[in-house]
C-alpha atoms as a PDB file:
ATOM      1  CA  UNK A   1       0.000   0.000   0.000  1.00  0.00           C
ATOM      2  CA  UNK A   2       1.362   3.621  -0.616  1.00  0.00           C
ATOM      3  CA  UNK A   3       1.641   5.847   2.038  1.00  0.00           C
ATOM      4  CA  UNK A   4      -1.013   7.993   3.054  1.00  0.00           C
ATOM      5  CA  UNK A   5      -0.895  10.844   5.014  1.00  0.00           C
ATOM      6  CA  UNK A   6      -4.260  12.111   6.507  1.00  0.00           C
ATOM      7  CA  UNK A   7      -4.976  15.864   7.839  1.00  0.00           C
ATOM      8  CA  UNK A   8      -7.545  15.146  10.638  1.00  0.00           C
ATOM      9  CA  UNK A   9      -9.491  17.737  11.640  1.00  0.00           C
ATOM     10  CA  UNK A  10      -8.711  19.144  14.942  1.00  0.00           C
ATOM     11  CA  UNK A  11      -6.147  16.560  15.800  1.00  0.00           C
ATOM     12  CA  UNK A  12      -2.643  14.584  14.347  1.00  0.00           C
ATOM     13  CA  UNK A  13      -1.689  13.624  11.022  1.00  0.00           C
ATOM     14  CA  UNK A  14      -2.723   9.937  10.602  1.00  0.00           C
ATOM     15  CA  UNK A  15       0.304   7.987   8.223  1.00  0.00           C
ATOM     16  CA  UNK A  16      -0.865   4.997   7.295  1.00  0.00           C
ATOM     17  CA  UNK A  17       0.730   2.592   4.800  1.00  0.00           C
ATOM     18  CA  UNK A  18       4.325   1.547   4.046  1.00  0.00           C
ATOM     19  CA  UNK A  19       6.746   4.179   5.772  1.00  0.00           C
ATOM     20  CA  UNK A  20       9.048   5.038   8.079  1.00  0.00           C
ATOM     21  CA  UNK A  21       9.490   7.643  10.482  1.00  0.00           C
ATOM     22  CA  UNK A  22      13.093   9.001  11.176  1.00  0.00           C
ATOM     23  CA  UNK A  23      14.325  11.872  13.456  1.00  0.00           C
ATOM     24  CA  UNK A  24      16.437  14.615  12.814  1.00  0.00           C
ATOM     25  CA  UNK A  25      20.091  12.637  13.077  1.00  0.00           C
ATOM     26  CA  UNK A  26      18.230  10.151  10.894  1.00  0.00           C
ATOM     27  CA  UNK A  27      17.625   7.268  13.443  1.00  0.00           C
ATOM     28  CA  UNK A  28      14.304   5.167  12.638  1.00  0.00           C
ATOM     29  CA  UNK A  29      11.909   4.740  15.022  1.00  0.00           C
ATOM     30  CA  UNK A  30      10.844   1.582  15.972  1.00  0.00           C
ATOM     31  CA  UNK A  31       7.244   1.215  14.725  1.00  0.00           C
ATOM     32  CA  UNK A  32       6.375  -2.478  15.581  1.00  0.00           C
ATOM     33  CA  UNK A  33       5.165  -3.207  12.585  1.00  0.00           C
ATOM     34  CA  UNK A  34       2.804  -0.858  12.609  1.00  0.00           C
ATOM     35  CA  UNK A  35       1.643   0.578   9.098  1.00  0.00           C
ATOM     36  CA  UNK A  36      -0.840   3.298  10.886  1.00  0.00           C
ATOM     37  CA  UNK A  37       0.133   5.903  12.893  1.00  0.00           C
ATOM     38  CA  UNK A  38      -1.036   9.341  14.338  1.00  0.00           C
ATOM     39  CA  UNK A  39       1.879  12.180  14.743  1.00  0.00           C
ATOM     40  CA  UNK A  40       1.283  15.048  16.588  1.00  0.00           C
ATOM     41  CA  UNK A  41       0.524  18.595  15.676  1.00  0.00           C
ATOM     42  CA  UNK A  42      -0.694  20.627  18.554  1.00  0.00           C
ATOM     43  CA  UNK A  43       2.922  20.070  20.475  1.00  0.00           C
ATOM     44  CA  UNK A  44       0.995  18.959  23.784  1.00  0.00           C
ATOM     45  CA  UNK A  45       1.696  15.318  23.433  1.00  0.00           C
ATOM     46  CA  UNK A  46       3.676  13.442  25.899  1.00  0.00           C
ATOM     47  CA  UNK A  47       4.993  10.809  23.716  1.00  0.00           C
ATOM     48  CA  UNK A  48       5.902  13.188  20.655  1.00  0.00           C
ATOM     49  CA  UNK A  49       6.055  13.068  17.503  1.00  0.00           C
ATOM     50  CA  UNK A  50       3.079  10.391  17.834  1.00  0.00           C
ATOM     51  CA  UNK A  51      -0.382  11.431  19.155  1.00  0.00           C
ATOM     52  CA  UNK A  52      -1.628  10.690  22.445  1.00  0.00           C
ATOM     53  CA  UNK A  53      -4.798  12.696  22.263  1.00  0.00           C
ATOM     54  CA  UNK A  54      -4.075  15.577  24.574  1.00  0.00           C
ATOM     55  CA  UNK A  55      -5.614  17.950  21.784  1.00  0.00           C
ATOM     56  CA  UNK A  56      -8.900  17.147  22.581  1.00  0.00           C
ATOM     57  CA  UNK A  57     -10.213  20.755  23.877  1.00  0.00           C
ATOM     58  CA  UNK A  58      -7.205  22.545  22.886  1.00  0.00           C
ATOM     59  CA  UNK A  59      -6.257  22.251  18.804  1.00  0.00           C
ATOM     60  CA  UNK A  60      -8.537  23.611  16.393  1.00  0.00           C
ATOM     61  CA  UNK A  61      -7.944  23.145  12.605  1.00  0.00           C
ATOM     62  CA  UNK A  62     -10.843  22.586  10.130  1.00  0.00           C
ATOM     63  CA  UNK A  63      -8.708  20.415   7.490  1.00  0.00           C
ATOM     64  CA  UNK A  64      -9.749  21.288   3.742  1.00  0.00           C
ATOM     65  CA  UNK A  65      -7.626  20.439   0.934  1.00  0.00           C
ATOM     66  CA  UNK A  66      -6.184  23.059  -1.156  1.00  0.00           C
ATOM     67  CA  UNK A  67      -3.554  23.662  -4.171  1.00  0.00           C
ATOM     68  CA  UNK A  68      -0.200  25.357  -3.496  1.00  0.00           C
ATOM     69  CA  UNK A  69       0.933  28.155  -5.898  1.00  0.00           C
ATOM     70  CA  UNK A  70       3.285  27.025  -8.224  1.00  0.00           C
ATOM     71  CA  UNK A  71       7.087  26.367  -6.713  1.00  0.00           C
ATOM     72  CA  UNK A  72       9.131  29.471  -7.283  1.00  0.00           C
ATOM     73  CA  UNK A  73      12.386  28.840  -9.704  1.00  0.00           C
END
């Protein structure tokens, strides 16, 4: 399956698929064997970069797709 990344409304980004997640020195995190995941995007999670739900009550983001301007050259 491709990877799919999934803007949720008021909450994380849900990656489902085949991926992985690395950090900034490049080390991969151990997943499980997991091919769905939700990373965080309000910053109040304890367990960053994955969701734990502490957005509930706090995040609000209506997600609607959209198309970037073109890429500058």
């Amino acid at each position: 399956m491709a990877t799919k990344l999934t803007v949720n409304s008021n909450g994380s980004l849900k990656v489902e698929g085949d991926f992985e997640i690395v950090d900034a020195q490049g080390n991969v995190y151990g997943l499980g064997g997991r091919t769905l995941v939700s990373l965080c995007r309000c910053g109040q999670s304890k367990n960053k970069p994955f969701c734990d739900g502490s957005h509930k009550g706090y995040f609000e983001h209506n997600s609607a797709a959209f198309d970037l301007p073109p890429k500058k050259v």
